[in-house]
C-alpha atoms as a PDB file:
ATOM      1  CA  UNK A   1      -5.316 -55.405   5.022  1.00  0.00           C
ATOM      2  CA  UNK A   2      -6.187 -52.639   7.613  1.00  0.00           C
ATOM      3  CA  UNK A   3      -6.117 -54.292  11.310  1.00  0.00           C
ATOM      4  CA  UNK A   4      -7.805 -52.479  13.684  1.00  0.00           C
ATOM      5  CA  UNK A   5      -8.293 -53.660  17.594  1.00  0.00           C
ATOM      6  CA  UNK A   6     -10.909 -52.612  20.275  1.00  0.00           C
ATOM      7  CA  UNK A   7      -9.496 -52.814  23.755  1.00  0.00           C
ATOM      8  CA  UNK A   8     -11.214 -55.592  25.487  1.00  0.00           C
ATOM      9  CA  UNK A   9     -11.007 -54.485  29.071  1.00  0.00           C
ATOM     10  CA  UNK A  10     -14.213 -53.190  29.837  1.00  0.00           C
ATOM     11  CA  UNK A  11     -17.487 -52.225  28.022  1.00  0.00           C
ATOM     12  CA  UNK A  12     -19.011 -52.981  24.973  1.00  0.00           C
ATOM     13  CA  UNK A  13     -15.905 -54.293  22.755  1.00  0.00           C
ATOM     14  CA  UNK A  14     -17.978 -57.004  21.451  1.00  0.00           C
ATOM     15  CA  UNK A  15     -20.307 -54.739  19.638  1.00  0.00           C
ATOM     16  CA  UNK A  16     -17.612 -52.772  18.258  1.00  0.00           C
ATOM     17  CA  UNK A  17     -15.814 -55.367  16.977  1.00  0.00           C
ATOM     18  CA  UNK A  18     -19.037 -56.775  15.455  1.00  0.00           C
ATOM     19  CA  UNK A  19     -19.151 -53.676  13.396  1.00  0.00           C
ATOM     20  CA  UNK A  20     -15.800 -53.987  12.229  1.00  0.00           C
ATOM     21  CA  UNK A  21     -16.203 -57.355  10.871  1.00  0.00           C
ATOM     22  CA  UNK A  22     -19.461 -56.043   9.551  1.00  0.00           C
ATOM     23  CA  UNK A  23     -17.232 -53.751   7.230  1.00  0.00           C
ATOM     24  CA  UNK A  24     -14.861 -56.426   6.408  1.00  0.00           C
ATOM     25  CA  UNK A  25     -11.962 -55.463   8.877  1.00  0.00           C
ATOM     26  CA  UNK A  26      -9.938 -57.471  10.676  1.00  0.00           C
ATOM     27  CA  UNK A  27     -10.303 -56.883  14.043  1.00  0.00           C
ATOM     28  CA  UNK A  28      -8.515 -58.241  16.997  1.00  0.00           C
ATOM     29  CA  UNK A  29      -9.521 -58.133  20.838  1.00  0.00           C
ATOM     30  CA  UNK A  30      -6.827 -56.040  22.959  1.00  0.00           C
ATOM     31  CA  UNK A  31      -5.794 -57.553  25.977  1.00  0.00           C
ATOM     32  CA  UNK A  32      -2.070 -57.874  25.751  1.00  0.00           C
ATOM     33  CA  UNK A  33       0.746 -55.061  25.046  1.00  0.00           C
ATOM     34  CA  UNK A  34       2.055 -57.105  22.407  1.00  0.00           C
ATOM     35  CA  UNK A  35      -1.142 -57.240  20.335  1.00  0.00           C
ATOM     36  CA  UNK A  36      -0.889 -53.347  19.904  1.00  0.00           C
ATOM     37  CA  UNK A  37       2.513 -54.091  17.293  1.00  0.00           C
ATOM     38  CA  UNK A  38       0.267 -55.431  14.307  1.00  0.00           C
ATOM     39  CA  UNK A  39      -2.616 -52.866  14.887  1.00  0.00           C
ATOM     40  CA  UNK A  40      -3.348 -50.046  11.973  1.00  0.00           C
ATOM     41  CA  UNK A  41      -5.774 -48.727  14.651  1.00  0.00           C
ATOM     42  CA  UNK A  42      -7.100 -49.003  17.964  1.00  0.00           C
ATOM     43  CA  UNK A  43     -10.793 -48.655  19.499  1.00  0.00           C
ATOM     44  CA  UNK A  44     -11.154 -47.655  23.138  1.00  0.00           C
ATOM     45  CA  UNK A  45     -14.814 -48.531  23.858  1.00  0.00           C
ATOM     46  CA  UNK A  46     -17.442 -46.601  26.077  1.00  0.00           C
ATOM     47  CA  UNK A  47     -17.911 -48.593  29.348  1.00  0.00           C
ATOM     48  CA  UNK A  48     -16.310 -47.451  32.902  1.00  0.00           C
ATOM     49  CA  UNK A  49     -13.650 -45.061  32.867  1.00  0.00           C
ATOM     50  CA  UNK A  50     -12.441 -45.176  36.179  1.00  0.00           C
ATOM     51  CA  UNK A  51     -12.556 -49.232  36.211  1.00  0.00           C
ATOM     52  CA  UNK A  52     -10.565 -49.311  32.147  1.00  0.00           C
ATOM     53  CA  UNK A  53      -7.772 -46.982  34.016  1.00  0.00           C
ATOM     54  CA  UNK A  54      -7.281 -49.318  37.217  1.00  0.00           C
ATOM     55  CA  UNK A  55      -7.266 -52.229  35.088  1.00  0.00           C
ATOM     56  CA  UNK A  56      -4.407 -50.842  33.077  1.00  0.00           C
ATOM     57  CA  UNK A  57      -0.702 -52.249  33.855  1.00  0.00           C
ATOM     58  CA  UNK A  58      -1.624 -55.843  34.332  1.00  0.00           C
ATOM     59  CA  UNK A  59      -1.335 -57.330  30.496  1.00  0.00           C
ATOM     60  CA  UNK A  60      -1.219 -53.900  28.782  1.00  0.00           C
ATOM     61  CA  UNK A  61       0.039 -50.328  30.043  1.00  0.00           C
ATOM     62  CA  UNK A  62      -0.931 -46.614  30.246  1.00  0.00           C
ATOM     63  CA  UNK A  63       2.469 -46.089  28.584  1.00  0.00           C
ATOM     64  CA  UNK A  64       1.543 -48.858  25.965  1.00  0.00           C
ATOM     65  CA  UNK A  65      -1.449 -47.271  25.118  1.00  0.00           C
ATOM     66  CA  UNK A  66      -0.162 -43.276  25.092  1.00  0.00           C
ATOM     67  CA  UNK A  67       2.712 -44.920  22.545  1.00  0.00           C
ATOM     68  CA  UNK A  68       0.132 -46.546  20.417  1.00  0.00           C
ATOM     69  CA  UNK A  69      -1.783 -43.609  20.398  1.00  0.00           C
ATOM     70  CA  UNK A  70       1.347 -41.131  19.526  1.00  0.00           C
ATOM     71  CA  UNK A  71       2.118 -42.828  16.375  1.00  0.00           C
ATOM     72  CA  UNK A  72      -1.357 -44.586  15.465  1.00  0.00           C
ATOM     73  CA  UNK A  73      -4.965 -44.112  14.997  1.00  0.00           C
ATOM     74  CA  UNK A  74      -7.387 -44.279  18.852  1.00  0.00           C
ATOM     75  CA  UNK A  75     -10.496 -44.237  18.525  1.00  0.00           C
ATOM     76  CA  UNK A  76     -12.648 -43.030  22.043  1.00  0.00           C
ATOM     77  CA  UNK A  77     -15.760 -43.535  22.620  1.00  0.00           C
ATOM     78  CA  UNK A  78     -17.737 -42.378  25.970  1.00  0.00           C
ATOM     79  CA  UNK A  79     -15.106 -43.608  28.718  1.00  0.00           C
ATOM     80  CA  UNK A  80     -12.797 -44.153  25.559  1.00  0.00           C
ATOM     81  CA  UNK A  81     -12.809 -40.431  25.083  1.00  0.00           C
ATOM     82  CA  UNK A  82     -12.107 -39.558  28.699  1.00  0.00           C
ATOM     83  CA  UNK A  83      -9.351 -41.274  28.259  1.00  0.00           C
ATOM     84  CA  UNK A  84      -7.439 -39.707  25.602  1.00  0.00           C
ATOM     85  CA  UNK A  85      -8.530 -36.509  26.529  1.00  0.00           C
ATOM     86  CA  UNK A  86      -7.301 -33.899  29.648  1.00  0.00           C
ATOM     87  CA  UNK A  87      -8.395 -31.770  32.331  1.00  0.00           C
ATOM     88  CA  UNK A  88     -10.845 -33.923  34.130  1.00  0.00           C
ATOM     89  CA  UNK A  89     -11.685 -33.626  37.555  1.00  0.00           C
ATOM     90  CA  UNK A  90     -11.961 -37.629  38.905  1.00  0.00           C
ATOM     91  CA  UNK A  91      -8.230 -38.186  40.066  1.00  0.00           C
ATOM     92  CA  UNK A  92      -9.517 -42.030  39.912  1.00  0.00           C
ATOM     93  CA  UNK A  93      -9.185 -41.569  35.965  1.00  0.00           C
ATOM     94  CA  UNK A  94      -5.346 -41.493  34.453  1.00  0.00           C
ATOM     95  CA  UNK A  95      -6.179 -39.554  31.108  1.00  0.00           C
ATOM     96  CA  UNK A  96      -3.632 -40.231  28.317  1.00  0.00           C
ATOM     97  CA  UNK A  97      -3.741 -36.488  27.734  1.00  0.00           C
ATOM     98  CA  UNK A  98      -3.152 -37.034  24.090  1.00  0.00           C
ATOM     99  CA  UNK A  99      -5.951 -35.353  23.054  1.00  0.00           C
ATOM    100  CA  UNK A 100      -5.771 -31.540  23.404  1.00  0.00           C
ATOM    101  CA  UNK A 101      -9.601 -31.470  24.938  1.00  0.00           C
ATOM    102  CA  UNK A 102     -10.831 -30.944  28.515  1.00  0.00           C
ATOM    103  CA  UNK A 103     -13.438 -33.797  28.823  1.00  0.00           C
ATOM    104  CA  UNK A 104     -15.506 -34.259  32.234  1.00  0.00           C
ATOM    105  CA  UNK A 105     -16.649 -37.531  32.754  1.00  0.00           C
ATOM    106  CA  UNK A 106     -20.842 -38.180  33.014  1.00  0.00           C
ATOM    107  CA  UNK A 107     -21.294 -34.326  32.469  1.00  0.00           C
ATOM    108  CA  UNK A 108     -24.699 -35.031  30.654  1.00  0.00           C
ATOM    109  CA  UNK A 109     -25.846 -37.318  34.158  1.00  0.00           C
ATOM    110  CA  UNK A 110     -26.564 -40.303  35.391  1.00  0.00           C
ATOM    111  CA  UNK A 111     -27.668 -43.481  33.797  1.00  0.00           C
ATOM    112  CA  UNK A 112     -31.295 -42.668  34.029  1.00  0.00           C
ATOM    113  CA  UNK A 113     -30.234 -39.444  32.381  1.00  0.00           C
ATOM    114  CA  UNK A 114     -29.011 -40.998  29.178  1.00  0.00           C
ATOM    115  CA  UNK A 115     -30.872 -40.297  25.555  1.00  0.00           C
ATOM    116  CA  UNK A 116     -30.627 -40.465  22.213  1.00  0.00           C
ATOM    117  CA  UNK A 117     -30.654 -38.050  19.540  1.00  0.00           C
ATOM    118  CA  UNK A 118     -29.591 -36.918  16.236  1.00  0.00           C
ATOM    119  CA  UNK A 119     -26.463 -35.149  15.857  1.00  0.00           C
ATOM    120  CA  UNK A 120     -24.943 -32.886  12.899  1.00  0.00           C
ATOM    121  CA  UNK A 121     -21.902 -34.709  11.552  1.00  0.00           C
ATOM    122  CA  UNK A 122     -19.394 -32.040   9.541  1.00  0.00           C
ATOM    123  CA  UNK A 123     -18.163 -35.018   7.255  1.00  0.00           C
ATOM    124  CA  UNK A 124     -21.833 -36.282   6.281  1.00  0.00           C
ATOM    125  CA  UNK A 125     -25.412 -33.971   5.388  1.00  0.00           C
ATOM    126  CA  UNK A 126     -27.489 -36.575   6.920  1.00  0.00           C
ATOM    127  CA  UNK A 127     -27.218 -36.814  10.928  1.00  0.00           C
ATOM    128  CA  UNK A 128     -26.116 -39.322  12.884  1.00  0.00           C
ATOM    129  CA  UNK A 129     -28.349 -40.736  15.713  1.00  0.00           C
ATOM    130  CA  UNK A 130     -26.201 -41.139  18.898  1.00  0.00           C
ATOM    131  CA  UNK A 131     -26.658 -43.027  21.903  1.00  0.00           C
ATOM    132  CA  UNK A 132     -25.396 -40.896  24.764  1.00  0.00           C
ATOM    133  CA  UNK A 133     -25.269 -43.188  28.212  1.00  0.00           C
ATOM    134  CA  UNK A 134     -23.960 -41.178  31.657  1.00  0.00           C
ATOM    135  CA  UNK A 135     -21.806 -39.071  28.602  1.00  0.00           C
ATOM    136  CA  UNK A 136     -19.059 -36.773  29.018  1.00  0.00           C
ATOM    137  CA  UNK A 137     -18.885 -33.347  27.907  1.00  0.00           C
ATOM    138  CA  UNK A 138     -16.204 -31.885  25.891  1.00  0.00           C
ATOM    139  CA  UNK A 139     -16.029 -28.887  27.802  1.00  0.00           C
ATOM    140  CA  UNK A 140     -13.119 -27.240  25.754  1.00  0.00           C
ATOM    141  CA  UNK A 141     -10.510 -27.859  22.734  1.00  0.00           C
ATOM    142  CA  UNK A 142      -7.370 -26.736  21.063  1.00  0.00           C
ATOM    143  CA  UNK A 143      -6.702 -25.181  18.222  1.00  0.00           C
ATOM    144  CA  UNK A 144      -5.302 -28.190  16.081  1.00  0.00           C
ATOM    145  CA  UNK A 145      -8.901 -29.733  16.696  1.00  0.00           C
ATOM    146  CA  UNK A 146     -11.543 -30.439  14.616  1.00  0.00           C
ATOM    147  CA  UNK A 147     -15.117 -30.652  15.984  1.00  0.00           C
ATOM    148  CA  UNK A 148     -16.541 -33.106  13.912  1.00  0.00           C
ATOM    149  CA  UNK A 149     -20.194 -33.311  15.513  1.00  0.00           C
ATOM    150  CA  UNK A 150     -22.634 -31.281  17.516  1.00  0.00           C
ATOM    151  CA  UNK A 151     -25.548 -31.762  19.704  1.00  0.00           C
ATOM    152  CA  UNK A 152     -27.212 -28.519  20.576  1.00  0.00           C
ATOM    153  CA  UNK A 153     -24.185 -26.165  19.088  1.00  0.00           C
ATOM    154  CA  UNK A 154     -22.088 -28.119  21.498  1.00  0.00           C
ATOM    155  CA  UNK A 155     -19.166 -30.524  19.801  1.00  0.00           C
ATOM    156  CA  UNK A 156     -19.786 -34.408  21.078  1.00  0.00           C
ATOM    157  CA  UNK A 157     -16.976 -35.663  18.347  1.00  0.00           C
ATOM    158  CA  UNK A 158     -13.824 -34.716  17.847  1.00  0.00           C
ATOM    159  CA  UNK A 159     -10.702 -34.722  15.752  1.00  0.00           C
ATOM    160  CA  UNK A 160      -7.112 -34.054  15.785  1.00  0.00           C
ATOM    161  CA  UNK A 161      -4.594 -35.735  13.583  1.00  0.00           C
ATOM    162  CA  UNK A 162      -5.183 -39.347  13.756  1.00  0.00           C
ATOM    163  CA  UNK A 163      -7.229 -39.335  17.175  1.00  0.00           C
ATOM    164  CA  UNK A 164     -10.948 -39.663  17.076  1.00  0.00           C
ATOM    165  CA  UNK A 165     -13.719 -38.738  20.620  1.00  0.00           C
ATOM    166  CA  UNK A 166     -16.907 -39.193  20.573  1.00  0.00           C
ATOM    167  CA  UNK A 167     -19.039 -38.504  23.323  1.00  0.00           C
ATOM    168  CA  UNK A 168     -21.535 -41.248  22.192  1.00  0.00           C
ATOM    169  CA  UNK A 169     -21.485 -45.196  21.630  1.00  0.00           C
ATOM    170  CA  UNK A 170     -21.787 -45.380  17.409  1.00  0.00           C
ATOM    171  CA  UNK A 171     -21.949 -49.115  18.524  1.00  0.00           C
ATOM    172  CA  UNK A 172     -24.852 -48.691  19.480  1.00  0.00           C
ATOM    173  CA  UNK A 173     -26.857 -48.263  16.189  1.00  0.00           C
ATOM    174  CA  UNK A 174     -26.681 -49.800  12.841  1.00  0.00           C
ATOM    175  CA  UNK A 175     -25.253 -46.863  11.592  1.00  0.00           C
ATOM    176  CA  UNK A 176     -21.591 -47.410  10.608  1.00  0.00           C
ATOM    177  CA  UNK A 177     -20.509 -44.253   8.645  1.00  0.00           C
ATOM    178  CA  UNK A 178     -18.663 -42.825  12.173  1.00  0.00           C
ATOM    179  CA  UNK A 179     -16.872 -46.563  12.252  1.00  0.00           C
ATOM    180  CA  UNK A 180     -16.012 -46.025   8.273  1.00  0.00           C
ATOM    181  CA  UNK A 181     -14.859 -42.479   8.724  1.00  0.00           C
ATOM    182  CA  UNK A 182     -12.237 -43.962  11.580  1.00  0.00           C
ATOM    183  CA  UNK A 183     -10.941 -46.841   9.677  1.00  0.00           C
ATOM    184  CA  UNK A 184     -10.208 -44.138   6.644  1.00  0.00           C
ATOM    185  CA  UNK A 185      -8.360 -41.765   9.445  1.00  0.00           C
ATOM    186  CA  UNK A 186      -5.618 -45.473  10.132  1.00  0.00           C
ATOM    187  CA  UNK A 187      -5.919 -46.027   6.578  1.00  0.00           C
ATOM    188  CA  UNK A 188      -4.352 -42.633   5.366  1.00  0.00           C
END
């Protein structure tokens, strides 16, 4: 059975992880290095970026998660994105750098800035209607990845190999499909 886990640092884990059982996964809280060993996949949730990276090296590691997320499937969402990708400008952030995507950190604006609205999704005809809260920009990618999802001809989810970004909190709704699509991604 696939195992995925949602790093339980900071943000809204719980609500991930509710939509995992939702779909019948078995899905484990991350708190602890050693939890990352029986994982198919791992979910880095939305939430703070700057507090997930200083609370990283006290039960689990920057260099546990950039291992984990050289061999396995990440999932980022909002500050979980940030995180895998590179070339932001906070030096309070660490970025993984795994993702080969400049991402900027609350690019859209402030928290009385976020929104809602339907995105096109490359992978499904009907769109998807994201929750964007202080959301960061993808401001550019490689050429081994896939944009996956656009706002306003401007990619908000992303793809390469078996690392998923998204700019938006698919927690958020009672939409799964974006959740389905990732646990196929650990499952191949």
């Amino acid at each position: 059975m696939t195992r995925i886990g949602v790093l339980g640092i900071q943000g809204a884990y719980l609500k991930h992880e509710h939509v995992l059982k939702e779909l019948g996964i078995q899905s484990v809280i991350v708190k602890y290095a050693a939890q990352l060993d029986k994982l198919d996949g791992l979910i880095i949730p939305g939430g703070e970026s700057t507090v997930i990276s200083r609370q990283l090296g006290f039960r689990l590691s920057w260099e546990d998660l950039y291992s984990f997320s050289k061999e396995k499937g990440v999932f980022g969402t909002c500050a979980g994105l940030i995180l895998l990708g590179n070339g932001g400008s906070d030096p309070r952030v660490r970025q993984l750098g795994v993702l080969d995507a400049a991402i900027e950190r609350n690019a859209y604006g402030s928290q009385i800035e976020s929104f809602s609205e339907d995105v096109a999704l490359s992978f499904d005809s009907k769109p998807f209607h994201a929750v964007f809260i202080r959301a960061p920009k993808i401001l550019s990618w490689g050429k081994n990845v896939q944009v996956l999802a656009t706002l306003k001809n401007r990619p908000v989810m992303i793809r390469q190999d078996k690392l998923l970004g998204a700019a938006f909190h698919p927690e958020l709704t009672d939409d799964v499909r974006i959740h389905e699509y990732f646990i196929q991604m650990c499952e191949q």
